[in-house]
C-alpha atoms as a PDB file:
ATOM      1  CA  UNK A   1       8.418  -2.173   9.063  1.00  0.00           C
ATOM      2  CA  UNK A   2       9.865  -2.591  12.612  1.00  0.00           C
ATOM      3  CA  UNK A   3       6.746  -3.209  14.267  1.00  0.00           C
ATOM      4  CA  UNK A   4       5.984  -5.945  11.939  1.00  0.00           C
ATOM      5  CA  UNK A   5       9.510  -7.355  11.490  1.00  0.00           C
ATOM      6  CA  UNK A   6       9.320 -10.068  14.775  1.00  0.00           C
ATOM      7  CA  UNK A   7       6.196 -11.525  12.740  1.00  0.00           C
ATOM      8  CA  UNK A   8       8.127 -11.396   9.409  1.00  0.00           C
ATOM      9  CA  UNK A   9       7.974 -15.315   9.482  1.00  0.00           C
ATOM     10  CA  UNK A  10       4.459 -15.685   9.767  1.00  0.00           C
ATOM     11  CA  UNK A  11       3.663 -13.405   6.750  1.00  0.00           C
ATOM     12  CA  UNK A  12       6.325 -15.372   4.603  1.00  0.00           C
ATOM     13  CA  UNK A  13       4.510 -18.491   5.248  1.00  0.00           C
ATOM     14  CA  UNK A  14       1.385 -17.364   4.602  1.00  0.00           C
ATOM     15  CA  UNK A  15       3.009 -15.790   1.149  1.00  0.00           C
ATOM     16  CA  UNK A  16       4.313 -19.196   0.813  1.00  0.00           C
ATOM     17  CA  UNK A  17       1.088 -21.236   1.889  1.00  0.00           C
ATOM     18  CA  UNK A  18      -1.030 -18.984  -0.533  1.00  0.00           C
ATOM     19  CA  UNK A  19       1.346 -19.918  -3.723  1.00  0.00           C
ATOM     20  CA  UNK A  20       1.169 -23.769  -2.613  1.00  0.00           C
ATOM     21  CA  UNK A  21      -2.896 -23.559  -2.605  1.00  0.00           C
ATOM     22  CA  UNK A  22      -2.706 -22.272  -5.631  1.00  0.00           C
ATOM     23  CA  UNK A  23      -0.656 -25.013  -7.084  1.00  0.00           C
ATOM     24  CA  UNK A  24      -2.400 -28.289  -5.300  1.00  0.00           C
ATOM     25  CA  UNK A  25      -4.244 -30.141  -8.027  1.00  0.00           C
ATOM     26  CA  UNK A  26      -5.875 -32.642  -6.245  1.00  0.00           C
ATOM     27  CA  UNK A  27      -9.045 -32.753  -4.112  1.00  0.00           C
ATOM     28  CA  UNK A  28     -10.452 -29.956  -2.138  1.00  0.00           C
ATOM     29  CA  UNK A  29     -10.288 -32.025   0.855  1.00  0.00           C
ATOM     30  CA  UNK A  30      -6.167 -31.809   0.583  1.00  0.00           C
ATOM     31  CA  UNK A  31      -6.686 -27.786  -0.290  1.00  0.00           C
ATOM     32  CA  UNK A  32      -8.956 -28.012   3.191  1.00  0.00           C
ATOM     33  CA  UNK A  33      -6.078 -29.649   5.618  1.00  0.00           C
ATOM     34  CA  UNK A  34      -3.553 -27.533   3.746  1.00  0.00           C
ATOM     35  CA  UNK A  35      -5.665 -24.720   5.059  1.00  0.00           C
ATOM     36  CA  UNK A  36      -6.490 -26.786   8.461  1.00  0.00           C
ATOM     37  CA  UNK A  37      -2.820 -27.201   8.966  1.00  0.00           C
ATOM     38  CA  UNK A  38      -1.925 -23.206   8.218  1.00  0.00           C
ATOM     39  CA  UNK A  39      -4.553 -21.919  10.833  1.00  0.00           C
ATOM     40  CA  UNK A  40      -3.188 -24.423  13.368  1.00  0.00           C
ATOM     41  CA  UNK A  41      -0.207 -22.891  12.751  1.00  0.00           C
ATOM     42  CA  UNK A  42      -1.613 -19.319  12.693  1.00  0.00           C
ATOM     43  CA  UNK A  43      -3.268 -20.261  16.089  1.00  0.00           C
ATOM     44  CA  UNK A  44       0.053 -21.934  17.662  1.00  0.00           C
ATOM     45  CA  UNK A  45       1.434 -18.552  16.809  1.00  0.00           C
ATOM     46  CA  UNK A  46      -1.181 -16.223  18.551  1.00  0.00           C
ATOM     47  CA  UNK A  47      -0.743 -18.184  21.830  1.00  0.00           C
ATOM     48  CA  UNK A  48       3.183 -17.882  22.303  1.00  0.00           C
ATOM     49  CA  UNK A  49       3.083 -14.137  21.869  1.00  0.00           C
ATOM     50  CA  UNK A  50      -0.667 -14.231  23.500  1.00  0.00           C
ATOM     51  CA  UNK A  51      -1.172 -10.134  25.182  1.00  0.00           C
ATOM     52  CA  UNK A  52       2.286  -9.024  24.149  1.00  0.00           C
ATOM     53  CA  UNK A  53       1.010  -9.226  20.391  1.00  0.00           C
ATOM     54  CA  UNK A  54       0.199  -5.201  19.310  1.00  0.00           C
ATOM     55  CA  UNK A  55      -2.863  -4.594  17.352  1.00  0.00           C
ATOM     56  CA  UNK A  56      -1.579  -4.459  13.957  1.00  0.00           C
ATOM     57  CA  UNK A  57      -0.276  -7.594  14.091  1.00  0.00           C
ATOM     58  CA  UNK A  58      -3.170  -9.155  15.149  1.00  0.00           C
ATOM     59  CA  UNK A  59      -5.087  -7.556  12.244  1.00  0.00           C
ATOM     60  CA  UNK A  60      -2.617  -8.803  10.077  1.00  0.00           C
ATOM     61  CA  UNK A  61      -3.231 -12.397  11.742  1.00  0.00           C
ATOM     62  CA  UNK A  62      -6.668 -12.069  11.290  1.00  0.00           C
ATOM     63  CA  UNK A  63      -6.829 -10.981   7.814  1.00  0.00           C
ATOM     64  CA  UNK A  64      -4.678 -13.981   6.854  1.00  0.00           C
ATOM     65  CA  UNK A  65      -7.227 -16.437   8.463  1.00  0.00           C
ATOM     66  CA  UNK A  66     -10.027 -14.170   6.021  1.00  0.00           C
ATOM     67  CA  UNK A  67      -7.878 -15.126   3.188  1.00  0.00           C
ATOM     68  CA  UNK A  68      -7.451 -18.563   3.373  1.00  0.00           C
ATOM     69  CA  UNK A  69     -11.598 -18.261   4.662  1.00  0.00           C
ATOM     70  CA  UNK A  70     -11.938 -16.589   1.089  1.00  0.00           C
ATOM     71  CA  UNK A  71     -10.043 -19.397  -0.811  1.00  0.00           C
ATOM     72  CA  UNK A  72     -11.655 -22.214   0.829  1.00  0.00           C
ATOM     73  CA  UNK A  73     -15.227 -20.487   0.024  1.00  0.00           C
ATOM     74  CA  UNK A  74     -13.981 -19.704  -3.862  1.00  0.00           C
ATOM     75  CA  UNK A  75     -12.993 -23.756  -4.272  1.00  0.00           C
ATOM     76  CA  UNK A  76     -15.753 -25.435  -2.195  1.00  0.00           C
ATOM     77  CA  UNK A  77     -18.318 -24.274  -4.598  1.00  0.00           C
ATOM     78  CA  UNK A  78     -16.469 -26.848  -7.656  1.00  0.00           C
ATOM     79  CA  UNK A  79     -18.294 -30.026  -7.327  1.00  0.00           C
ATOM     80  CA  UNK A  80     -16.967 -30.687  -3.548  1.00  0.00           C
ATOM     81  CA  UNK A  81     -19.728 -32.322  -1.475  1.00  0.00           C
ATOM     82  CA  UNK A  82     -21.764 -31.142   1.446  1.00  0.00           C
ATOM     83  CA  UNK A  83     -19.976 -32.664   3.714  1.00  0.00           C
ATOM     84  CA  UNK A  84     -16.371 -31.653   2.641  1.00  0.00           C
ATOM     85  CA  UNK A  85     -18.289 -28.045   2.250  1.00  0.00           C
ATOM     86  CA  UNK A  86     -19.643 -28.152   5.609  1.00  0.00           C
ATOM     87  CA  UNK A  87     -15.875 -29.340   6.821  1.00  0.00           C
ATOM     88  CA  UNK A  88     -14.526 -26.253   5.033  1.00  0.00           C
ATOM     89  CA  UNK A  89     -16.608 -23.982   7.659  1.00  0.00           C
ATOM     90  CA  UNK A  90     -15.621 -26.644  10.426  1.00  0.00           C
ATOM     91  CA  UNK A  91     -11.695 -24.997   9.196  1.00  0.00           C
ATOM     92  CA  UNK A  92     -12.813 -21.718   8.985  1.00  0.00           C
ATOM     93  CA  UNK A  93     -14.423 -21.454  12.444  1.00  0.00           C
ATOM     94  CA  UNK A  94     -11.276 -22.196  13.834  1.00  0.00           C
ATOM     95  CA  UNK A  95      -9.234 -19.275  12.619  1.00  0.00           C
ATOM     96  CA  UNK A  96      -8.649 -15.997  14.413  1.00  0.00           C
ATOM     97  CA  UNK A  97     -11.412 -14.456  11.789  1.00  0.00           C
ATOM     98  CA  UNK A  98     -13.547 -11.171  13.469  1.00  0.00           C
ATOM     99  CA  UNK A  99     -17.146 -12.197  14.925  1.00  0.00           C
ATOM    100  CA  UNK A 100     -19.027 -10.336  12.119  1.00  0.00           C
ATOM    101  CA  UNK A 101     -17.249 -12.560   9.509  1.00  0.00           C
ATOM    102  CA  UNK A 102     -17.501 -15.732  11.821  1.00  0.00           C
ATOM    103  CA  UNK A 103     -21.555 -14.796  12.213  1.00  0.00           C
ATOM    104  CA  UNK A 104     -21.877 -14.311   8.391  1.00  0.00           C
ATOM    105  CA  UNK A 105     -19.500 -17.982   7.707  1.00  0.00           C
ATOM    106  CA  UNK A 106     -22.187 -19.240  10.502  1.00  0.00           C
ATOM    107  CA  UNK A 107     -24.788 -18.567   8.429  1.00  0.00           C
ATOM    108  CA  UNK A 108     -23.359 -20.142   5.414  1.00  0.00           C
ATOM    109  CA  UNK A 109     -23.061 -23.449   6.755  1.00  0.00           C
ATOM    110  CA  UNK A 110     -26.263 -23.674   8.640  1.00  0.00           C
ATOM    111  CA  UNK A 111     -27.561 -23.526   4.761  1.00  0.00           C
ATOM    112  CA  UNK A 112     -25.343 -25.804   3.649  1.00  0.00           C
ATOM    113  CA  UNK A 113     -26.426 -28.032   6.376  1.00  0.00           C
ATOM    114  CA  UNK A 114     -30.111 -27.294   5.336  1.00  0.00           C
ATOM    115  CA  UNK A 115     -29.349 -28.820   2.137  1.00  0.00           C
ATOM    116  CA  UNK A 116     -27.351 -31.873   3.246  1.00  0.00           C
ATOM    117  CA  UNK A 117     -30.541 -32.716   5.400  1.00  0.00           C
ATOM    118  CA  UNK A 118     -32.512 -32.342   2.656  1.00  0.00           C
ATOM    119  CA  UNK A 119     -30.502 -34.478   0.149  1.00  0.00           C
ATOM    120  CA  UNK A 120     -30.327 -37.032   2.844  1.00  0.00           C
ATOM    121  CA  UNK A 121     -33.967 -36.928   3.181  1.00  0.00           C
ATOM    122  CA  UNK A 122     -34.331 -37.657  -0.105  1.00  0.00           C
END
């Protein structure tokens, strides 16, 4: 727990971001800037400590940034359009996620884009 304790804070607020998702009842464009505004946050955090972060922690980073990736994914299915789908990825892209994840989530929204172009088309 001592290696993880100076990044205590950042794990509570993600605890605490995670249980306010949850609770938002209005559009999945608020859910997205909630989640926007958490991996700005994330990202804010990563530069102060920049190289002096150990690797555990920036796993633990990481995985937070799949998390909310996962959420956003779960609720952008519901009815949300392809543009507020396609902005989901935009928020996803810029978290701390792993390449493999970011190339899969890259693949995901160049379909999504497929389809927009082909509604528009339409």
């Amino acid at each position: 727990m001592s290696g993880i304790s100076p990044y205590f804070p950042e794990c509570l607020e993600f605890n605490l971001f995670v249980l306010e998702y949850v609770h938002i009842s209005d559009t999945f464009e608020n859910k997205n800037d909630a989640c926007r505004d958490f991996i700005g946050s994330l990202n804010k955090s990563l530069a102060v400590w920049s190289t002096k972060l150990p690797v555990d922690a920036r796993v633990a980073y990481s995985k937070m940034a799949e998390e909310i990736c996962s959420l956003l994914l779960s609720d952008s299915s519901e009815g949300s359009s392809r543009e507020a789908q396609l902005n989901c990825f935009d928020t996803m892209f810029r978290g701390p996620i792993p390449e493999d994840l970011r190339s899969c989530h890259l693949q995901d929204a160049v379909s999504v884009f497929t389809c927009y172009l082909l509604e528009e088309a339409q």
